[in-house]
Protein backbone atom coordinates (compact mmCIF):
# COMPACT_ATOMS: atom_id res chain seq x y z
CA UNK A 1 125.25 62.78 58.45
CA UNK A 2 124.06 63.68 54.93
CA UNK A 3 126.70 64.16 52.08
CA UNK A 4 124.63 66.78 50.15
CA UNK A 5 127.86 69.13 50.41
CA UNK A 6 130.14 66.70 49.14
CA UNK A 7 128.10 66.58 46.30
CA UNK A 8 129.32 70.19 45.75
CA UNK A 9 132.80 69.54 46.01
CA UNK A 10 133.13 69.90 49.79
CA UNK A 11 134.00 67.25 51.98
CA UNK A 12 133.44 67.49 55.63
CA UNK A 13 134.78 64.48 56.76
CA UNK A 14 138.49 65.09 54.90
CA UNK A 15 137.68 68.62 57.15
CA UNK A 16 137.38 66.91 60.26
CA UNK A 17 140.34 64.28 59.37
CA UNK A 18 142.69 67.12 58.29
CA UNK A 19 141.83 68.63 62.36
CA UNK A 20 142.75 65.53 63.83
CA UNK A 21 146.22 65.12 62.16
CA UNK A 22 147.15 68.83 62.91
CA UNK A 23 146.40 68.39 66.61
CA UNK A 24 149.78 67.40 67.62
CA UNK A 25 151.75 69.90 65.87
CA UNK A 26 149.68 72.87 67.35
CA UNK A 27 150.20 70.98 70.65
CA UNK A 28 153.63 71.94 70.21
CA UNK A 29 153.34 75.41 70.38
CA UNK A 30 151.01 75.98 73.34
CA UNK A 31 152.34 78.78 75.99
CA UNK A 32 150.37 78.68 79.59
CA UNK A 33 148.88 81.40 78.83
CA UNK A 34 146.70 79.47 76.54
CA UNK A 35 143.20 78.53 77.50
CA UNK A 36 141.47 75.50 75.79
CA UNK A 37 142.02 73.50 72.95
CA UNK A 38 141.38 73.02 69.59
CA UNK A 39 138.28 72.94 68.11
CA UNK A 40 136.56 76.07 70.00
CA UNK A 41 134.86 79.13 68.11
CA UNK A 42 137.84 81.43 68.87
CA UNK A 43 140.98 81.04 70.59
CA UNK A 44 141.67 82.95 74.02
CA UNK A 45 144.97 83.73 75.28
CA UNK A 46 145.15 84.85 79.07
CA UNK A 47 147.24 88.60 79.36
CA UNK A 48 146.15 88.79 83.13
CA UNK A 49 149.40 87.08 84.36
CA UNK A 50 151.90 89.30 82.26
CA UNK A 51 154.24 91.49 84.28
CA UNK A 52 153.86 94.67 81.87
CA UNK A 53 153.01 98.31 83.19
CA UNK A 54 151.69 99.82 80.17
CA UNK A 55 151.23 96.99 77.72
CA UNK A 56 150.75 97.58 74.04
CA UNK A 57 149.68 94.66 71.66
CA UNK A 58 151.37 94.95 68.42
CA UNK A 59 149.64 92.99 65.37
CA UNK A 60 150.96 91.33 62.30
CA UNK A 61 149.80 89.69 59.00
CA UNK A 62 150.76 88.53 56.16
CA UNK A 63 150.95 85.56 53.20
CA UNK A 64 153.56 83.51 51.48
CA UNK A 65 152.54 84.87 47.85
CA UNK A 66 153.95 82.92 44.87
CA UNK A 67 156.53 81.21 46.55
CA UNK A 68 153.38 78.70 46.70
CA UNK A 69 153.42 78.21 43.01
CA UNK A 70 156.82 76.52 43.82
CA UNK A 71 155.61 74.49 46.10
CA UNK A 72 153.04 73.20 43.75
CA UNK A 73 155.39 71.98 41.68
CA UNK A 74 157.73 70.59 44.13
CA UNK A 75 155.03 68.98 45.82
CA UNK A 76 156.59 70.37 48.93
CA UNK A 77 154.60 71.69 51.95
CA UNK A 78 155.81 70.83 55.23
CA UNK A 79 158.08 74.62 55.15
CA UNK A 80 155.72 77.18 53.11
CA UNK A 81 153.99 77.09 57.27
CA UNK A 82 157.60 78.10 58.45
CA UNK A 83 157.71 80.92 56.07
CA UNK A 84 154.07 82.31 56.64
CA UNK A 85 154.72 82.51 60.53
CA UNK A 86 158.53 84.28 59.44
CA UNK A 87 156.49 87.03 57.22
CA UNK A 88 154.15 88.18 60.64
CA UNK A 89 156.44 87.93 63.40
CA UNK A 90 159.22 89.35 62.02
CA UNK A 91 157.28 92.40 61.45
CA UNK A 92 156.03 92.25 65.53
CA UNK A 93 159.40 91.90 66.58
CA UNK A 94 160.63 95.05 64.58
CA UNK A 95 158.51 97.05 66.80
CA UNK A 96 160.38 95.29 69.75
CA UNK A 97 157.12 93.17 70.49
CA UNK A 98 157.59 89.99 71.71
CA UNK A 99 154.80 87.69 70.00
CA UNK A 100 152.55 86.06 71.85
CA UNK A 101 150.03 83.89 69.40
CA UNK A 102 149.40 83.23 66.07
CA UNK A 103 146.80 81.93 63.99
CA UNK A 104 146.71 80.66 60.58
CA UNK A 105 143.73 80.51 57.16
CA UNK A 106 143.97 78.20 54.49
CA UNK A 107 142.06 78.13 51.51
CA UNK A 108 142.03 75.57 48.89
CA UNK A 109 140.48 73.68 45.76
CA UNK A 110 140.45 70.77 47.46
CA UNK A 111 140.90 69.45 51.18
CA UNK A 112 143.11 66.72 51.38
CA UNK A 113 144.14 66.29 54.79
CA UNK A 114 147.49 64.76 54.55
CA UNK A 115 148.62 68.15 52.61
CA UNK A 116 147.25 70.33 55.37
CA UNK A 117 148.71 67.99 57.76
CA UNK A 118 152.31 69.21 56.31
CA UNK A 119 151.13 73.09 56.27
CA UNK A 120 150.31 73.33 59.60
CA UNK A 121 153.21 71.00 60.62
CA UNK A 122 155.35 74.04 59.23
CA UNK A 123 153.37 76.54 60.57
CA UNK A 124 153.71 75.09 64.06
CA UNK A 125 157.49 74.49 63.59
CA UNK A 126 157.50 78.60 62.92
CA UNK A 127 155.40 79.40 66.38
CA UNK A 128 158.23 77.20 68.47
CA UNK A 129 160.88 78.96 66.69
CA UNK A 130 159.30 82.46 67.43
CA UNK A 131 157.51 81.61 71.12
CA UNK A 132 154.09 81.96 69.51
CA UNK A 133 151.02 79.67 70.08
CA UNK A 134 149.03 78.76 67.79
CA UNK A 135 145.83 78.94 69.30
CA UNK A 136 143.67 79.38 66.17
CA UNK A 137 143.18 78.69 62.25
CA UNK A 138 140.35 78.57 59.75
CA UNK A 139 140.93 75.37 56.65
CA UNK A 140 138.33 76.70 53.81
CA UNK A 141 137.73 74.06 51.18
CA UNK A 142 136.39 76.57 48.30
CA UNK A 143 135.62 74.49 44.88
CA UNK A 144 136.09 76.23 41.70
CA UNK A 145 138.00 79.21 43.37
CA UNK A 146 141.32 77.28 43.66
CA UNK A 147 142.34 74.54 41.44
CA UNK A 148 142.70 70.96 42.60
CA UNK A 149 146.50 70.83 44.23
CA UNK A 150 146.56 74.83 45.07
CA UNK A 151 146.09 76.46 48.12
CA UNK A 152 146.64 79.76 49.33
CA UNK A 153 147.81 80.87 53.07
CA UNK A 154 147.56 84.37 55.28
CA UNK A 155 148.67 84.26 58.90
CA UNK A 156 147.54 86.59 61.78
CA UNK A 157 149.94 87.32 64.84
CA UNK A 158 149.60 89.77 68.20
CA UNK A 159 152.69 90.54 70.17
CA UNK A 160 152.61 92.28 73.42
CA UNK A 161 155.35 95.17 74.37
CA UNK A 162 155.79 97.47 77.25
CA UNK A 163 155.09 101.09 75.70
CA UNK A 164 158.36 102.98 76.74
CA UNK A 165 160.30 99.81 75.50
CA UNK A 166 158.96 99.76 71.62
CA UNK A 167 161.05 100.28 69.02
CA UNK A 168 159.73 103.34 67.04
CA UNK A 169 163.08 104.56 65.26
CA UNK A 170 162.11 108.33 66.87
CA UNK A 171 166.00 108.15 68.86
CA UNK A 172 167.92 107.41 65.62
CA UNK A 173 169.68 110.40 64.52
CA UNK A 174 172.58 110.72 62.12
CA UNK A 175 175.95 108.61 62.45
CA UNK A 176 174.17 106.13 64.10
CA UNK A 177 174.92 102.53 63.16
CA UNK A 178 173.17 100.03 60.16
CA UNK A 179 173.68 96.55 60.91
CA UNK A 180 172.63 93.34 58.39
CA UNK A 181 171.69 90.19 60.16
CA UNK A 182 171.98 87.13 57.67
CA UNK A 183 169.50 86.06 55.61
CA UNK A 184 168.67 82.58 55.35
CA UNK A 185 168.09 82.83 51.21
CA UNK A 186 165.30 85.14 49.08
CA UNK A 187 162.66 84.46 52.13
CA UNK A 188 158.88 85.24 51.02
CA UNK A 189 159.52 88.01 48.41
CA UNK A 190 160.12 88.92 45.36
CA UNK A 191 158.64 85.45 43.62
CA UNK A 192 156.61 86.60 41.11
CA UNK A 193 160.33 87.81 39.69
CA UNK A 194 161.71 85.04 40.46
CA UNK A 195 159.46 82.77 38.20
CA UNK A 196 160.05 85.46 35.38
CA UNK A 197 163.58 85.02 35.15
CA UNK A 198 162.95 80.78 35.56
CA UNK A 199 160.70 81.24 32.90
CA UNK A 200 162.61 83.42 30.28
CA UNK A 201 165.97 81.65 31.25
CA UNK A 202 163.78 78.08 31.28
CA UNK A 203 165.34 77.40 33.98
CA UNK A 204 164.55 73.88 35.99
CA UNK A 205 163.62 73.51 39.47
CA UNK A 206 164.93 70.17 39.99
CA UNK A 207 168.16 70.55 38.25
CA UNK A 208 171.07 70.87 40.56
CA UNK A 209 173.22 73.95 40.23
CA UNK A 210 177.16 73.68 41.58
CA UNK A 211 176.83 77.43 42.24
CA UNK A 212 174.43 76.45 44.88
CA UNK A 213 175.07 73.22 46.33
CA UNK A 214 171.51 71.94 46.07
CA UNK A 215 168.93 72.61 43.53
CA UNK A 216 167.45 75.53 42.33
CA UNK A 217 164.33 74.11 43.74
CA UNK A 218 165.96 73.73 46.97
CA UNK A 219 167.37 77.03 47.27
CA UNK A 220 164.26 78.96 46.37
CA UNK A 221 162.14 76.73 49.13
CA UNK A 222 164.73 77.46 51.85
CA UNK A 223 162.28 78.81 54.90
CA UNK A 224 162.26 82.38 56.13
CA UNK A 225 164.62 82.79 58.98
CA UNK A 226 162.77 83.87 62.25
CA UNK A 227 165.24 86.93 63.67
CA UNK A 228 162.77 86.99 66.97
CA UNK A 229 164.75 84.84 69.87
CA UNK A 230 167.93 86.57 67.89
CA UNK A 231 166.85 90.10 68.52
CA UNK A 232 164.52 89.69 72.09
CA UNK A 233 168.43 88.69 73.46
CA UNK A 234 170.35 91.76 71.82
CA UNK A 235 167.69 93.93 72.73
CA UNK A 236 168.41 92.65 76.37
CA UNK A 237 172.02 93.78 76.51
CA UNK A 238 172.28 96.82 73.91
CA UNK A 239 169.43 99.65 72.97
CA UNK A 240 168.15 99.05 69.55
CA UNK A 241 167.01 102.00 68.06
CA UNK A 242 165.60 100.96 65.23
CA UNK A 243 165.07 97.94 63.43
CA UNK A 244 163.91 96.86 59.64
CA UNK A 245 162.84 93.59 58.21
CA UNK A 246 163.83 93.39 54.83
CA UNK A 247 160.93 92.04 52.18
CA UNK A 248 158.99 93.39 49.54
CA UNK A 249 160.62 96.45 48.27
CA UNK A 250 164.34 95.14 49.35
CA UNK A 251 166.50 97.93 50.60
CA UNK A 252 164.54 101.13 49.15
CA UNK A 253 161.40 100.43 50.67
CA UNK A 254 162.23 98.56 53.66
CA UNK A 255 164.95 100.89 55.55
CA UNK A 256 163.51 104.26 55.59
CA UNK A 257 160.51 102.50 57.02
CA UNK A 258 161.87 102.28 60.53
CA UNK A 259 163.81 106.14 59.97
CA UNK A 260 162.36 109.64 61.38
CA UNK A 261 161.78 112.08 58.69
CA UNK A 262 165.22 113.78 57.57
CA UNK A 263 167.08 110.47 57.71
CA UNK A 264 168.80 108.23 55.43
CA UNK A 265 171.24 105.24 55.65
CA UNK A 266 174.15 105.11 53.58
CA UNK A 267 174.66 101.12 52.51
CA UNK A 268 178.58 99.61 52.27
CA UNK A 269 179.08 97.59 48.93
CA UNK A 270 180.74 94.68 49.70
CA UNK A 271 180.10 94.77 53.11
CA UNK A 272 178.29 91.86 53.72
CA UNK A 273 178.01 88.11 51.99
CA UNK A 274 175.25 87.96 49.17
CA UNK A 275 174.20 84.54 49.44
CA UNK A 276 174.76 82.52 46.32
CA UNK A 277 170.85 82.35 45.57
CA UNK A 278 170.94 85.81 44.28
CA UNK A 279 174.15 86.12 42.76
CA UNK A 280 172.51 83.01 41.03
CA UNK A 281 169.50 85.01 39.45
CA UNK A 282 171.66 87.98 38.58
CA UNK A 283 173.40 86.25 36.96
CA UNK A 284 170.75 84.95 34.50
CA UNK A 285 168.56 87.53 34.65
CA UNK A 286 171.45 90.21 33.90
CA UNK A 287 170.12 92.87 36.38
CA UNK A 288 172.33 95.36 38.27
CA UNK A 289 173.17 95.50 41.48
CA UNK A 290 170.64 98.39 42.21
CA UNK A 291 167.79 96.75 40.60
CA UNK A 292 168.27 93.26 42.97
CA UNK A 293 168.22 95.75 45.97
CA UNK A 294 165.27 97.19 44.70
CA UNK A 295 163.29 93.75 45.13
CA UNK A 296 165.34 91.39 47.13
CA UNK A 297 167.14 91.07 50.40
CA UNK A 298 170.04 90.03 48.96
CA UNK A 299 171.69 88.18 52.10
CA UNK A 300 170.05 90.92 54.77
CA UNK A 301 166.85 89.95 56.24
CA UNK A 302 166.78 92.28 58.97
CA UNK A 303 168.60 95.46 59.17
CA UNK A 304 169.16 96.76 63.51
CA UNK A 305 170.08 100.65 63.91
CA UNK A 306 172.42 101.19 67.45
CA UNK A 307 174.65 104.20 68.34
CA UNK A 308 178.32 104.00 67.43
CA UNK A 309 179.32 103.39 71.19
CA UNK A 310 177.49 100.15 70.80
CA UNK A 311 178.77 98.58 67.26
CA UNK A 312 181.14 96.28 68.60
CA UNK A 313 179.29 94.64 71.56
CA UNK A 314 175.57 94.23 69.26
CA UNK A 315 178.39 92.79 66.58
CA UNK A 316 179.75 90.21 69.14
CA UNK A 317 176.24 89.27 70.43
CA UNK A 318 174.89 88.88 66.78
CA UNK A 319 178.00 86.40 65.87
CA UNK A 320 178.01 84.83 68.70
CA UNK A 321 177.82 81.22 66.96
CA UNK A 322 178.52 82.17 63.36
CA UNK A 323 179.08 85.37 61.11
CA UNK A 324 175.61 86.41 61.12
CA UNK A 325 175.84 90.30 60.75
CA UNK A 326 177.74 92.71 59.14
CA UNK A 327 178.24 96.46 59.57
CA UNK A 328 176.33 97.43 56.54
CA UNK A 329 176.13 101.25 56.42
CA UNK A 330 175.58 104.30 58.52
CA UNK A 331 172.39 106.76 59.17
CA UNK A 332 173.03 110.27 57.34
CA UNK A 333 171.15 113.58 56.78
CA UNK A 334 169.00 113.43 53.83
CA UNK A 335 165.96 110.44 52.93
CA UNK A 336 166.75 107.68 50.86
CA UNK A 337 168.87 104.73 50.76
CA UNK A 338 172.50 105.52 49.02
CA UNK A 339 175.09 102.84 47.71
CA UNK A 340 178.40 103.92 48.42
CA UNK A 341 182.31 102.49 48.24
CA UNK A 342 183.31 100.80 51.80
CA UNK A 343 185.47 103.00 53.32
């Protein structure tokens, strides 16, 4: 085989090594419904099988943004995958799809396989978590647009859902419940404020903060949590009427996303734990309380609307191991998102 690309800066063979160490981890993933392996044109996922009487696929994508540039410097990749499946599923399931597969691109300045190796490990430790296969991916080695050690990632998902079972938000209707289901830290938003604030503060990623346990490094890498097995069991045992993953945008943008027109939610201070993380950056960065809303999730990474009838049983279901959700405000008359004293 000639080498006249590597000459470019492409290397095949690193292309064809980096395939070979990611077949075990997408191994992990596959469902039944899964036809071939790797290494085909396109992936194919058999719906013939599935039990649904008017089936709807839902579809999902997303990236990891600058989170990566911490990962650069941490020269940590085996979560970023984790993250960039969180980012598309959790989208899917807030329609009340279940997902079914997922694939993954990577671009980069460089191939080197053992980095891509970690990636995709991730990225396959996200599709378990969520019940997605990975049945696809595309590894671009692209010279001079990325710089050597830089890589950038966008993920593609389709869910299936029966139609009269999606989540729409249409039944919510004021008094209705808000409920926040943990976050696991600032998930796959709000970096490029984050490195501000290290920046201005010059603040270390490898230093270890007692506020947090860990350090700062640590805490900012900590993986998306995947809410999908978390809500496809609630949704079994109480009618969700509306649901609301929490990124970009924080609470402003993200709630009255999943709201009919007319509606607002009224958000409880205090009502729920705000993870140390972004007390953390508050802290430094001197911001108020509205502003962190306005960007971050602040310790809610998925917001789930239910009638009042139903509070205490979705509560019960949702902290069924630990305290993973809080009653965190109430659906009103009126559009917007409001902060307001607990009662």
């Amino acid at each position: 085989m000639s080498d006249i690309y590597k000459s470019a800066g492409v290397d095949v063979h690193a292309g064809y090594q980096a395939v070979d160490l990611m077949k075990k981890h997408i191994l992990r993933t596959n469902r039944k419904e899964v036809i071939g392996g790797v290494g085909a044109f396109a992936g194919l996922f058999d719906l013939s099988e599935m039990s649904y009487e008017q089936p709807v696929l839902v579809s999902g994508t997303d990236g990891v943004g600058t989170k990566l540039k911490l990962a650069f410097e941490l020269n940590k990749h085996d979560t970023v995958g984790i993250d960039l499946v969180a980012m598309c599923v959790n989208d899917v399931i807030s329609q009340g799809a279940d997902p079914l597969f997922f694939l993954d691109y990577i671009a980069c300045g460089k191939n080197e396989p053992e980095k891509i190796e970690q990636i995709v490990k991730g990225i396959a430790d996200g599709c378990v978590m969520s019940g997605a296969s990975l049945i696809g991916g595309e590894t671009a080695e692209m010279p001079g647009m990325y710089q050597d050690g830089e890589y950038d990632l966008a993920g593609f998902t389709v869910g299936i859902g029966n139609k009269p079972d999606l989540i729409t938000g249409e039944s919510i209707e004021s008094g209705d419940i808000v409920l926040g289901i943990k976050s696991s830290g600032v998930h796959s938003n709000g970096f490029s404020l984050v490195r501000k604030i290290i920046a201005e503060q010059k603040l270390s990623l490898t230093d270890y903060v007692n506020e947090l346990g860990m350090t700062l490094g640590e805490a900012l890498l900590e993986p998306t949590r995947i809410y999908v097995k978390l809500i496809q069991n609630l949704k079994t045992q109480v009618t969700i009427k509306g649901l609301s993953h929490v990124t970009g945008g924080g609470f402003y943008e993200n709630l009255p996303r999943m709201l009919p027109k007319g509606l607002g939610v009224d958000v409880f201070k205090n009502s729920w734990d705000v993870l140390p993380i972004f007390d953390y950056l508050q802290t430094q960065a001197d911001y108020s309380l509205e502003d962190m809303l306005g960007v971050f999730n602040m310790g809610i990474g998925m917001a789930v609307v239910v009638g009042e009838a139903e509070k205490a049983l979705a509560l019960d279901i949702l902290n069924e191991q630990t305290t993973d959700a809080f009653h965190i405000g109430t659906v009103t008359v009126g559009e917007g998102v409001t902060l307001v004293e607990n009662d």
